[in-house]
Protein backbone atom coordinates (compact mmCIF):
# COMPACT_ATOMS: atom_id res chain seq x y z
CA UNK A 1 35.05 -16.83 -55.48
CA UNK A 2 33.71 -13.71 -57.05
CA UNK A 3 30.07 -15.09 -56.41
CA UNK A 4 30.77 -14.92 -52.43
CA UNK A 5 32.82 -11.59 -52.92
CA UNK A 6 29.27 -10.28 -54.61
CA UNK A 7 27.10 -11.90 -52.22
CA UNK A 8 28.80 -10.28 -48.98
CA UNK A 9 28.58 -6.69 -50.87
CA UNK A 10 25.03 -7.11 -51.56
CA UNK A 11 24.30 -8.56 -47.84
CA UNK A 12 26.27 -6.28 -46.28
CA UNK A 13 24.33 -3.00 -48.58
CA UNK A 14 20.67 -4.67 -48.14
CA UNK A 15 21.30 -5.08 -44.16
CA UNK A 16 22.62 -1.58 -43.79
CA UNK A 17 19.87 -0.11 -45.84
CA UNK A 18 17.36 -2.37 -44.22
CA UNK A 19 18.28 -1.21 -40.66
CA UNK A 20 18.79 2.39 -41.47
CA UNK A 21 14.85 2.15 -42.85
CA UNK A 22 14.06 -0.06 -39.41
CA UNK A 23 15.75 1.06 -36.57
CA UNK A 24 17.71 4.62 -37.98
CA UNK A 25 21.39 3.04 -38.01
CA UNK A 26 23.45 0.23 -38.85
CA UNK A 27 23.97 -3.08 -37.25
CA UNK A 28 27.60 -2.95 -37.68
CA UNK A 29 29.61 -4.75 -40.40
CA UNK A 30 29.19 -8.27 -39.90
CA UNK A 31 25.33 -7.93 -38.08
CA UNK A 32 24.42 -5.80 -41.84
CA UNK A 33 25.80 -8.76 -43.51
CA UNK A 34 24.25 -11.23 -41.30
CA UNK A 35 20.73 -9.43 -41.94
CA UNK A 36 21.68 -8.87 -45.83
CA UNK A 37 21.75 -12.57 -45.98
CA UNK A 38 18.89 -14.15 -44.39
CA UNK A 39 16.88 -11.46 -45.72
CA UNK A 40 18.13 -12.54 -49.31
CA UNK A 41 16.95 -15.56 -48.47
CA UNK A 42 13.36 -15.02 -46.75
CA UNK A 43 13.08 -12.55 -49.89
CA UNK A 44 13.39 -14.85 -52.64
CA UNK A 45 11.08 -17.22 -50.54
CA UNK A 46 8.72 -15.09 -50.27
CA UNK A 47 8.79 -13.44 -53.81
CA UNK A 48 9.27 -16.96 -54.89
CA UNK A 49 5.97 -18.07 -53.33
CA UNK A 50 4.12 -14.87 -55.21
CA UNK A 51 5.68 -15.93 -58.66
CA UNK A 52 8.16 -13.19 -58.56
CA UNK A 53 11.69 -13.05 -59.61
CA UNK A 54 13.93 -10.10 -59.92
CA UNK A 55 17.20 -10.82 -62.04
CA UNK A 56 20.43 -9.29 -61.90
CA UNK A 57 22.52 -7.52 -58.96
CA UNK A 58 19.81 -4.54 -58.70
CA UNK A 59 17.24 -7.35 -58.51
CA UNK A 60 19.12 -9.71 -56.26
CA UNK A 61 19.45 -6.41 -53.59
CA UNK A 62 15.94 -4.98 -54.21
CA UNK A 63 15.36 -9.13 -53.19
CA UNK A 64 17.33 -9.11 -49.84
CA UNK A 65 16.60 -5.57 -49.34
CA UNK A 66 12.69 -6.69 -48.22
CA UNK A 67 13.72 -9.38 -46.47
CA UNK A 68 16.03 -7.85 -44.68
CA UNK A 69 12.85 -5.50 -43.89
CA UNK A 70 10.86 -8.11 -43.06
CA UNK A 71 13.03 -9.39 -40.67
CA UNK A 72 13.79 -6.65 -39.06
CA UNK A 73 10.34 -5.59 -38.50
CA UNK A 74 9.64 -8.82 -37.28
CA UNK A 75 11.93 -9.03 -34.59
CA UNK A 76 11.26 -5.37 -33.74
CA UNK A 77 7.30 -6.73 -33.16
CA UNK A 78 8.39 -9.82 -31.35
CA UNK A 79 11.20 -8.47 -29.37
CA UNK A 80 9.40 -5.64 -27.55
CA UNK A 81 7.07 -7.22 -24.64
């Protein structure tokens, strides 16, 4: 239970702080945690791929925390036509 408590926290922080970087604000509770998440995940795919691995909370958010940029920028460069 306190795994999923943790993981929401560090979703929720890495989306906000992913979208304040990005786009200058928020994306509003459940859209930072939403970002926080799949970020997470594209991040440790991607660092996983370059034979990186952070450890630990500060490593787990410094992991979603460029995903979430990734993402982000991504749909900024795909979502403009």
């Amino acid at each position: 239970m306190m795994s999923v408590v943790l993981l929401l926290i560090l979703g929720g922080l890495a989306g906000w702080l992913a979208a304040t970087l990005v786009r200058g604000r928020g994306l509003g509770v459940w859209g930072n945690i939403g970002v926080g998440i799949v970020g997470a995940v594209l991040g440790a795919t991607l660092l996983g791929q370059m034979g990186v691995r952070l450890m630990g909370p500060f490593g787990q958010l410094v992991t979603a925390l460029i995903g979430a940029v990734l993402l982000l920028w991504l749909a900024r460069l795909f979502g403009r036509k």
